[in-house]
N, C-alpha and C. Protein backbone atom coordinates (compact mmCIF):
# COMPACT_ATOMS: atom_id res chain seq x y z
N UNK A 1 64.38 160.32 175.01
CA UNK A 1 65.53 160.24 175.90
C UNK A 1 65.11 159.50 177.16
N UNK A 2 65.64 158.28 177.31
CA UNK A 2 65.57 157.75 178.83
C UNK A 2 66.20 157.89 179.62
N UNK A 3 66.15 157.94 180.83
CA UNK A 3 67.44 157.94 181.68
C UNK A 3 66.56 156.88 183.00
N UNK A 4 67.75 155.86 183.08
CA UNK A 4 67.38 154.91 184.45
C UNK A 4 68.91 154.82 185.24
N UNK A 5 68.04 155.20 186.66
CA UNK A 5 68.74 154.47 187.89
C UNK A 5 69.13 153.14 188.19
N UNK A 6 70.10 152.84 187.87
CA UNK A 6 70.73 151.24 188.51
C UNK A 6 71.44 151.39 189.57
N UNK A 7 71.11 149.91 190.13
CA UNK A 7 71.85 149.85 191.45
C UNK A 7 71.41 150.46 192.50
N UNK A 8 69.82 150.66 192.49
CA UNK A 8 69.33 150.53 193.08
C UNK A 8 69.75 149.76 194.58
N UNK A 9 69.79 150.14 196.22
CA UNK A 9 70.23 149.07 197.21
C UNK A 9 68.98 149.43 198.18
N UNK A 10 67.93 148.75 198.78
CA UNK A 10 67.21 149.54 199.91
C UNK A 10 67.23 148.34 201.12
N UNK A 11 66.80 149.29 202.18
CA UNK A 11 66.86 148.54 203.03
C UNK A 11 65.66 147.71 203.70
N UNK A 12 65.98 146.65 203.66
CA UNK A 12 65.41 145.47 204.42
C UNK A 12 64.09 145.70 205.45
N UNK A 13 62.72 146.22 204.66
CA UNK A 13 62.13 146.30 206.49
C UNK A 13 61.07 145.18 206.24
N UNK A 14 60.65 144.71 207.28
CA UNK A 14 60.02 143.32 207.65
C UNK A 14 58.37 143.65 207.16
N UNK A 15 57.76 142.89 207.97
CA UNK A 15 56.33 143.34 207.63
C UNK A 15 55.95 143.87 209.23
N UNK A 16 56.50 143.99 209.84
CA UNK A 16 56.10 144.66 211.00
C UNK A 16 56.65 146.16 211.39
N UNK A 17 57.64 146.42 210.77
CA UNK A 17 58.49 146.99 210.25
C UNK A 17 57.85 148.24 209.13
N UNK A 18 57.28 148.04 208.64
CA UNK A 18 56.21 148.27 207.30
C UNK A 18 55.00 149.10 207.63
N UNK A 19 54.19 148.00 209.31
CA UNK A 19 53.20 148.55 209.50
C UNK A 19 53.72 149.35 210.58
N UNK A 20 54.47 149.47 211.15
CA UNK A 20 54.62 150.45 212.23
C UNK A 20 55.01 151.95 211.72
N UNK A 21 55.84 151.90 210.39
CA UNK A 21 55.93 153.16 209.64
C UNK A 21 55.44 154.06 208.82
N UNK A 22 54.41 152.91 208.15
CA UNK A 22 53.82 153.79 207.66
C UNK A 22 52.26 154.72 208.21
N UNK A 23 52.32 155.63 207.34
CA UNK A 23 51.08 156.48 207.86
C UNK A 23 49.98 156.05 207.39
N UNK A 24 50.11 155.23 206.47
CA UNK A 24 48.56 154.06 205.87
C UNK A 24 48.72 152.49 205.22
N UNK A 25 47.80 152.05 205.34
CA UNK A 25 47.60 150.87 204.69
C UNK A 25 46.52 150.82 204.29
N UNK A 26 45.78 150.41 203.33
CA UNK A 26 44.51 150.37 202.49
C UNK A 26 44.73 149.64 200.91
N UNK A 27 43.85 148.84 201.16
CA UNK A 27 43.63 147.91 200.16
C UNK A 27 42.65 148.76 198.78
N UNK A 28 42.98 148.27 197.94
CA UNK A 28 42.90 149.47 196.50
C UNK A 28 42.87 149.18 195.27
N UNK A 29 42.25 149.75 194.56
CA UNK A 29 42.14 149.36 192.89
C UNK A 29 42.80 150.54 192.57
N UNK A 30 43.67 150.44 191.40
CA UNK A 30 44.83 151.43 190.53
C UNK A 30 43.67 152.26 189.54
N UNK A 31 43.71 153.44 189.63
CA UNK A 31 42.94 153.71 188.63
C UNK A 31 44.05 154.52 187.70
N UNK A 32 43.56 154.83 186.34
CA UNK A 32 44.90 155.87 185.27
C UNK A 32 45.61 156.69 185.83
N UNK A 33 46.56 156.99 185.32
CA UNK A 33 48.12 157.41 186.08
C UNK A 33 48.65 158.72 185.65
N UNK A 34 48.65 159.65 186.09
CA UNK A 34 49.15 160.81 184.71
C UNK A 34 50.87 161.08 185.71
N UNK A 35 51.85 162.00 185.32
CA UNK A 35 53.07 162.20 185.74
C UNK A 35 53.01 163.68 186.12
N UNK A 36 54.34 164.13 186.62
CA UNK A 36 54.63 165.16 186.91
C UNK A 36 56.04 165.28 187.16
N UNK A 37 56.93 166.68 187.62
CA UNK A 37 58.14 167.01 188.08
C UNK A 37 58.30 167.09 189.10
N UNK A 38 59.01 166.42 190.31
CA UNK A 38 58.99 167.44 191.38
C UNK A 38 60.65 167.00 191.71
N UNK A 39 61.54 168.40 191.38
CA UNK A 39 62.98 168.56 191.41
C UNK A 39 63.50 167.89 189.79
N UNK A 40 64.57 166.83 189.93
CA UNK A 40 64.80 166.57 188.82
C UNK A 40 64.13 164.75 188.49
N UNK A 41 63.24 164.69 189.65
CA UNK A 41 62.46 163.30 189.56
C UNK A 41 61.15 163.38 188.66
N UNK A 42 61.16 162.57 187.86
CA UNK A 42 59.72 162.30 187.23
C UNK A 42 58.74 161.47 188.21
N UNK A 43 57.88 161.66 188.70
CA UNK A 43 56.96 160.84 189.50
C UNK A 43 55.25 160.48 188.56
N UNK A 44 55.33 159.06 188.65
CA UNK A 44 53.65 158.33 187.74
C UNK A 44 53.24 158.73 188.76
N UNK A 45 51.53 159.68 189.10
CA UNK A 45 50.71 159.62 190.42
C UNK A 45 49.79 158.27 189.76
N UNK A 46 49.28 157.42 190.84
CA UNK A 46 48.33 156.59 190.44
C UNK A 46 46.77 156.90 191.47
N UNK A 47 45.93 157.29 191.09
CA UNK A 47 44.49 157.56 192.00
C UNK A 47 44.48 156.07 192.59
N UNK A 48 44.39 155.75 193.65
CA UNK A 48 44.05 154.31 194.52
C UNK A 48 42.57 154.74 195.33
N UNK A 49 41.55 153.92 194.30
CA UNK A 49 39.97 153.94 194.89
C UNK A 49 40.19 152.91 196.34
N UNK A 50 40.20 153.69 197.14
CA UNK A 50 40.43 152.37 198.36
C UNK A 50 38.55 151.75 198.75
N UNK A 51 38.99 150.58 198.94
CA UNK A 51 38.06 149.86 199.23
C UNK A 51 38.10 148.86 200.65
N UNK A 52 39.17 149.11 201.74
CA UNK A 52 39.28 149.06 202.72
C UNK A 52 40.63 149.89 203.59
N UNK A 53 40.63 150.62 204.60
CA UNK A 53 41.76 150.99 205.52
C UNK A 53 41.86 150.08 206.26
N UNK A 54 43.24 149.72 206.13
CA UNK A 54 43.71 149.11 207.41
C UNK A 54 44.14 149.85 208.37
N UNK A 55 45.01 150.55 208.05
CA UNK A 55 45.47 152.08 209.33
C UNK A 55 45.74 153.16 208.57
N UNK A 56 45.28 154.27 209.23
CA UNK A 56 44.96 155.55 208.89
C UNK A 56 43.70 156.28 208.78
N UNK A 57 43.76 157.34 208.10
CA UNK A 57 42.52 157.88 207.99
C UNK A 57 41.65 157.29 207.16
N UNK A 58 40.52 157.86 207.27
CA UNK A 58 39.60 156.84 206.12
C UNK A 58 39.67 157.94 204.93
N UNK A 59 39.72 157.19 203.58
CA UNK A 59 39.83 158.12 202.49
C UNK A 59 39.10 157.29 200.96
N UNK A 60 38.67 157.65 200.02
CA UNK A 60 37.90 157.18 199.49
C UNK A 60 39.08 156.68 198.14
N UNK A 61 39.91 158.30 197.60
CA UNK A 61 40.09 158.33 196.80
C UNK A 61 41.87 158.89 197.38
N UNK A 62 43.16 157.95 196.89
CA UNK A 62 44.18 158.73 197.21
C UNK A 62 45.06 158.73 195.98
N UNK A 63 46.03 159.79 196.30
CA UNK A 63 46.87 159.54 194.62
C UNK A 63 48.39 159.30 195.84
N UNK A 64 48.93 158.13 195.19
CA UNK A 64 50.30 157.70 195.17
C UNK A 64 50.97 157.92 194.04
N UNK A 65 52.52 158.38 194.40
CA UNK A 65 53.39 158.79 193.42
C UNK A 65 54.68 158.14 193.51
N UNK A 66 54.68 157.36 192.63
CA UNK A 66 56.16 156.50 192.17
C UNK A 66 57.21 156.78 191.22
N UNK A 67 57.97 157.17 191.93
CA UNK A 67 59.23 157.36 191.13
C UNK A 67 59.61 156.77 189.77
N UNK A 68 59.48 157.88 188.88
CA UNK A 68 59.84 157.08 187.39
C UNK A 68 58.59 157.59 186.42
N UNK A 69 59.00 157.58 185.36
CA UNK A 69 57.83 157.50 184.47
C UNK A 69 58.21 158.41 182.90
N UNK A 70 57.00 159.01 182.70
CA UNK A 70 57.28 159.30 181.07
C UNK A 70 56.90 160.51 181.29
N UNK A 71 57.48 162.00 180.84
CA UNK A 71 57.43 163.45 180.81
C UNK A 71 57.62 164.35 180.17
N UNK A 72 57.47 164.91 178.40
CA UNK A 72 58.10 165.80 178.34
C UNK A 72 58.80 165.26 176.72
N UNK A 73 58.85 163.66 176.85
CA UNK A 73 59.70 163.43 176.09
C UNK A 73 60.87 162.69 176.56
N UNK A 74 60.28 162.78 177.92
CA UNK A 74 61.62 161.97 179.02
C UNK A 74 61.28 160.89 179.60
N UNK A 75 61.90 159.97 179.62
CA UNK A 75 61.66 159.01 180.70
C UNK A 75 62.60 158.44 181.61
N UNK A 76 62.21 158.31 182.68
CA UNK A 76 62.88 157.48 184.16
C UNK A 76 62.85 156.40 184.89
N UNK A 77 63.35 155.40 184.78
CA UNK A 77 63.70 154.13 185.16
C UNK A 77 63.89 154.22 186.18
N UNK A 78 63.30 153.52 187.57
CA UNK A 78 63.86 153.72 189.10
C UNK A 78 64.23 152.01 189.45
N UNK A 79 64.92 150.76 189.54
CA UNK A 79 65.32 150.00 189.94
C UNK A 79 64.26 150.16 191.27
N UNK A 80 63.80 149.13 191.48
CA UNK A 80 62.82 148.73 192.99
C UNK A 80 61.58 149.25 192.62
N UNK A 81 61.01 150.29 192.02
CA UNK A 81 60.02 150.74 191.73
C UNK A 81 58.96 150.38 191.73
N UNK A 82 57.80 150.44 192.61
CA UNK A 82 56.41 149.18 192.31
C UNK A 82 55.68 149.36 190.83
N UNK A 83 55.16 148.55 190.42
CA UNK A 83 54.83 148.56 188.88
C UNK A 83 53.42 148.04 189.26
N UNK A 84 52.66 149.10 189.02
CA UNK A 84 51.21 149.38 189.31
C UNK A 84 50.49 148.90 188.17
N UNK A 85 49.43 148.24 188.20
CA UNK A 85 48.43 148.06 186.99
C UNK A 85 47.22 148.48 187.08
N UNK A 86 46.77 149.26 185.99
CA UNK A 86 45.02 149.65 186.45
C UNK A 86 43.99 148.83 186.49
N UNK A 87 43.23 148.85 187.24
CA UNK A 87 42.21 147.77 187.59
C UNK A 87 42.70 146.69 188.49
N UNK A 88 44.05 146.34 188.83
CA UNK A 88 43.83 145.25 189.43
C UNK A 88 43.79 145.92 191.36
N UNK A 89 43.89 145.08 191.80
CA UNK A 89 43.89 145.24 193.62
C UNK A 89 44.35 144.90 194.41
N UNK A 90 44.80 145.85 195.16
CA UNK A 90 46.46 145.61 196.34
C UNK A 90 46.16 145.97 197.18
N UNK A 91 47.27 145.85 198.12
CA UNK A 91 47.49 146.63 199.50
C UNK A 91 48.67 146.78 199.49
N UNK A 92 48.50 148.16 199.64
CA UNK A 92 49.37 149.04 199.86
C UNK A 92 49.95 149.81 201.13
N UNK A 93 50.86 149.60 201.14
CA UNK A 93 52.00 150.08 202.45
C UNK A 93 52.52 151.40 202.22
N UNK A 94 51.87 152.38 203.04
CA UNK A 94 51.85 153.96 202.36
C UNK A 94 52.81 155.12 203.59
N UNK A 95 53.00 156.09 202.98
CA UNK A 95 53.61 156.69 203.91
C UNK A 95 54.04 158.46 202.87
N UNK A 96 53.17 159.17 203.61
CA UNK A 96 53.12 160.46 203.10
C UNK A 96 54.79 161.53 203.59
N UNK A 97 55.12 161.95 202.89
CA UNK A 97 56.30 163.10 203.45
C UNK A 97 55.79 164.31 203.77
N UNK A 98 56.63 165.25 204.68
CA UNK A 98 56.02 166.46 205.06
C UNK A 98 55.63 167.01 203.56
N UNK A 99 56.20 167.10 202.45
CA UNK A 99 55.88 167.78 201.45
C UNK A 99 54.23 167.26 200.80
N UNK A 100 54.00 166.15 201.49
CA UNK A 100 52.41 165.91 201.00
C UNK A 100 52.46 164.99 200.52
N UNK A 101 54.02 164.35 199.64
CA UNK A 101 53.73 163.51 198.41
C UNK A 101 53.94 161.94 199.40
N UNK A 102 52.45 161.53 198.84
CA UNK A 102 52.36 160.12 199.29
C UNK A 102 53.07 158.58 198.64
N UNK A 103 53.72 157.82 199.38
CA UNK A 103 54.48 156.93 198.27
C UNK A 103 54.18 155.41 198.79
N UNK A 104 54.29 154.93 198.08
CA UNK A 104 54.90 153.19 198.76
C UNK A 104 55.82 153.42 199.23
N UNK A 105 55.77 152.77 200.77
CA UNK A 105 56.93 152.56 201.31
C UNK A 105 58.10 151.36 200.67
N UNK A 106 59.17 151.96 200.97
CA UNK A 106 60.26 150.33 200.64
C UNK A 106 60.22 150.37 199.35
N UNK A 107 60.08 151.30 198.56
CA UNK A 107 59.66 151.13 196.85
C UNK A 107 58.67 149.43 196.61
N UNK A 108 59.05 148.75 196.15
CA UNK A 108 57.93 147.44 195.45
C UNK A 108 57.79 146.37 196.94
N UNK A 109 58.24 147.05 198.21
CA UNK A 109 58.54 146.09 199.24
C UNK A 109 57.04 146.25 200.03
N UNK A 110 56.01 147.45 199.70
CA UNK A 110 54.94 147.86 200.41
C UNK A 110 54.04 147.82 199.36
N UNK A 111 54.44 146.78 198.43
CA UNK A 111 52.59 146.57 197.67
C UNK A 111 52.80 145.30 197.79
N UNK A 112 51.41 144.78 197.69
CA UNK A 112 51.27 143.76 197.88
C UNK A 112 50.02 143.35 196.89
N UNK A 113 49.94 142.00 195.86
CA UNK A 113 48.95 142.35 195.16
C UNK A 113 47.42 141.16 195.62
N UNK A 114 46.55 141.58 195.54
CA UNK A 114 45.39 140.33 196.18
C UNK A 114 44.99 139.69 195.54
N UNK A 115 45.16 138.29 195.91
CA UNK A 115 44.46 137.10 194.73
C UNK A 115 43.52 136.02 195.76
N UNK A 116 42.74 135.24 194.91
CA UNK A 116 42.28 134.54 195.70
C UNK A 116 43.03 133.30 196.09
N UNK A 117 42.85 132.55 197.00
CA UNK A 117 43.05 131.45 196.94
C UNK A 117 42.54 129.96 196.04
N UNK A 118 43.16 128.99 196.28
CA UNK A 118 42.28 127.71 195.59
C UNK A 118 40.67 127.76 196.24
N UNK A 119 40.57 128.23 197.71
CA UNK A 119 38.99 128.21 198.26
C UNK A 119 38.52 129.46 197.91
N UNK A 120 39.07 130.36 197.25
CA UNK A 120 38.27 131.51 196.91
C UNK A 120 38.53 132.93 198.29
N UNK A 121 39.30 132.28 199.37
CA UNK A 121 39.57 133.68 200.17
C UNK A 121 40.85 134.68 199.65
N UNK A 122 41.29 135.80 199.89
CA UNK A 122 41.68 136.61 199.67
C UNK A 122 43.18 136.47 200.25
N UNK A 123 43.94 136.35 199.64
CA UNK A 123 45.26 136.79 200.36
C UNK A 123 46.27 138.00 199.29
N UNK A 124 47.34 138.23 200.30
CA UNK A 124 48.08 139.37 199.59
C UNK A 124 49.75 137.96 199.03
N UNK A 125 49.82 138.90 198.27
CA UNK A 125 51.16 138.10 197.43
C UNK A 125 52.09 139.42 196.92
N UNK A 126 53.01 138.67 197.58
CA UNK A 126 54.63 139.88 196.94
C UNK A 126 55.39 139.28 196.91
N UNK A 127 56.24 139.33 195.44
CA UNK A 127 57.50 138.09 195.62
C UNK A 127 58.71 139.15 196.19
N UNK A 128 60.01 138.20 196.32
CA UNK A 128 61.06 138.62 196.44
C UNK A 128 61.50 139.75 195.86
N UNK A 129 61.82 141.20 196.33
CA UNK A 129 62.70 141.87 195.32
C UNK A 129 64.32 141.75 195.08
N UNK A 130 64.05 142.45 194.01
CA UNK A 130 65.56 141.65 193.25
C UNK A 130 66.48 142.43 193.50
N UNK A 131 66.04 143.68 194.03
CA UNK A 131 67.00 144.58 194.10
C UNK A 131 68.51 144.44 195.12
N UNK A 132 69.39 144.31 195.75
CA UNK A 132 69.97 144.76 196.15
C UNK A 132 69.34 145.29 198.01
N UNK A 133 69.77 144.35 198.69
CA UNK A 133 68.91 144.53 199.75
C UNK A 133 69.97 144.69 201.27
N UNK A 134 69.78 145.26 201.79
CA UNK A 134 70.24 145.84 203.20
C UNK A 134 69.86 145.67 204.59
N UNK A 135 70.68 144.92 205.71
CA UNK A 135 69.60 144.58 206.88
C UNK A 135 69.73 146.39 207.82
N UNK A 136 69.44 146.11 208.90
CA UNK A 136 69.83 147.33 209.49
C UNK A 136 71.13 147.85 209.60
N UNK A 137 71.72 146.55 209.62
CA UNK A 137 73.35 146.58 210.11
C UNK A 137 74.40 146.73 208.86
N UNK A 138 73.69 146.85 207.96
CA UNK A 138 74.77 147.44 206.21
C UNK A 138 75.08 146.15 205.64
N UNK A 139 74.26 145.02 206.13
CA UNK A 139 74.88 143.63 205.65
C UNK A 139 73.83 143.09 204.85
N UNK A 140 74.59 142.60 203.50
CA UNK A 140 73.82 142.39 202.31
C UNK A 140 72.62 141.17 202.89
N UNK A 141 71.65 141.05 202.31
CA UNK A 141 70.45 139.81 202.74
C UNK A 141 69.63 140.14 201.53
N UNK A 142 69.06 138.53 201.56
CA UNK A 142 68.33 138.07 200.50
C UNK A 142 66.65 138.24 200.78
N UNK A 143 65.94 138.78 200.07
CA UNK A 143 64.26 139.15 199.74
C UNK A 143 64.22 137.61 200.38
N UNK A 144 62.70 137.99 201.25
CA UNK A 144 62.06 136.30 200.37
C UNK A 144 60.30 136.72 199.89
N UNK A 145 59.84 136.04 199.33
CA UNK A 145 58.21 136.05 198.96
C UNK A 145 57.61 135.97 200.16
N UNK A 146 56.62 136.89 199.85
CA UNK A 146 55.67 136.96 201.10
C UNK A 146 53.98 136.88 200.69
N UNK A 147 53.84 135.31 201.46
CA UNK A 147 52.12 134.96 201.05
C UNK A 147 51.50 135.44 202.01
N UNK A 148 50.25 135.27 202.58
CA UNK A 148 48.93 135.44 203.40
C UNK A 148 47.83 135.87 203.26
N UNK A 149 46.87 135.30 204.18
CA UNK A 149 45.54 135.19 204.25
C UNK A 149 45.36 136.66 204.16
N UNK A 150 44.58 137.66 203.81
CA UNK A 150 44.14 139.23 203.98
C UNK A 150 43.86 139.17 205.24
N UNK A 151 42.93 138.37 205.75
CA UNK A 151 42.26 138.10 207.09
C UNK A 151 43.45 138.50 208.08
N UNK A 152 44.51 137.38 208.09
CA UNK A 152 45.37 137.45 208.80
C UNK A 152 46.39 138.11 208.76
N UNK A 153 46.77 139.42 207.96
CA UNK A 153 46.95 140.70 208.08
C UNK A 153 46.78 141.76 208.62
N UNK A 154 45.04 141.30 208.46
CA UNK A 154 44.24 142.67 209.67
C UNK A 154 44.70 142.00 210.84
N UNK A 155 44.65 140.82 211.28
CA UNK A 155 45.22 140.66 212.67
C UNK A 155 46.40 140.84 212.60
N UNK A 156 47.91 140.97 212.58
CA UNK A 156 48.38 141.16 212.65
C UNK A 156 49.16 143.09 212.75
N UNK A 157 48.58 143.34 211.60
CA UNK A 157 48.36 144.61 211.72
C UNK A 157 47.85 145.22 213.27
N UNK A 158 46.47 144.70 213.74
CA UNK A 158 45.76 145.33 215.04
C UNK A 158 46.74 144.64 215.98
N UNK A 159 47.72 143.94 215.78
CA UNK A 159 48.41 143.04 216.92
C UNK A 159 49.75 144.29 217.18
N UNK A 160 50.62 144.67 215.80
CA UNK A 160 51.50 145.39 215.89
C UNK A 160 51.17 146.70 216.52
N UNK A 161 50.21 147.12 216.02
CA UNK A 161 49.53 148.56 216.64
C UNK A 161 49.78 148.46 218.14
N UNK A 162 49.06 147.85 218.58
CA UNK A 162 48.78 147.53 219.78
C UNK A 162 49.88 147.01 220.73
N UNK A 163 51.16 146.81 220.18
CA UNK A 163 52.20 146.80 220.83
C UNK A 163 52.52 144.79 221.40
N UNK A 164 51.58 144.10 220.21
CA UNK A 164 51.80 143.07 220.69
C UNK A 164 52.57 142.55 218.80
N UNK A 165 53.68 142.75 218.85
CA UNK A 165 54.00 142.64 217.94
C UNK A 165 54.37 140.75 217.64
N UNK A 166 54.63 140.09 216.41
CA UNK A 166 54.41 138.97 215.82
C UNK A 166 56.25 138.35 215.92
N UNK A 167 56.96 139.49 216.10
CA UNK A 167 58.58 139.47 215.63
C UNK A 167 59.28 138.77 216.61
């Protein structure tokens, strides 16, 4: 039995936007995924071996939980949903709830996945989501892809912190 959410709509937050909300950022390898219940949501946890913080605490080993997955005999489709792979390496735009459970922010709008460049440096890559998108003001707007240097992340990141924001 499947059951998926369509129509999915979220709202629009920037990349400054992103880092000011959430409670972490840390760059990460996906390790195996097991599920769980919590209410009538199925949530995949994925273990993220972090291998750098950008903001937050320092942590070695965290589990993120994304909406959707396989349970029981059940499965759940979430529209926006980030679609995690094991082994590869991201950065991730994180943000824990009082209840503990840690998530991507923005559903697929706070991962970001790392590739190299043609010279071999590191940047993050996220394309457009397709979903159904919202500015602050309830007015429909279009995703766009978002490239960059890793390098120039951490600056930006220590720029927003710091109240010297990029926007």
């Amino acid at each position: 039995m499947a059951a998926s959410l369509h129509g999915t709509t979220l709202q629009q937050l920037s990349l400054d936007d992103m880092i000011r909300q959430s409670t972490a950022i840390v760059r990460g390898q996906v390790q195996p995924s097991n599920s769980d219940l919590r209410g009538s949501v199925i949530y995949t946890h994925y273990k993220i071996q972090v291998s750098e913080v950008l903001k937050g605490t320092p942590a070695i080993l965290l589990d993120v939980g994304v909406p959707g997955g396989a349970l029981g005999g059940k499965t759940q489709i979430f529209a926006g949903a980030p679609a995690l792979a094991a082994g590869h390496d991201y950065v991730f735009f994180l943000w824990t709830s009082k209840s503990g459970l840690t998530q991507v922010i923005g559903l697929s709008q706070g991962l970001f996945a790392v590739t190299p460049n043609s010279s071999g440096v590191p940047m993050i890559v996220r394309a457009a989501a397709t979903e159904r998108m919202l500015n602050a003001l309830g007015q429909t707007v279009a995703d766009s892809d978002i490239q960059m240097l890793l390098s120039d992340l951490r600056t930006r990141i220590l720029n927003v912190l710091s109240g010297r924001s990029t926007q």
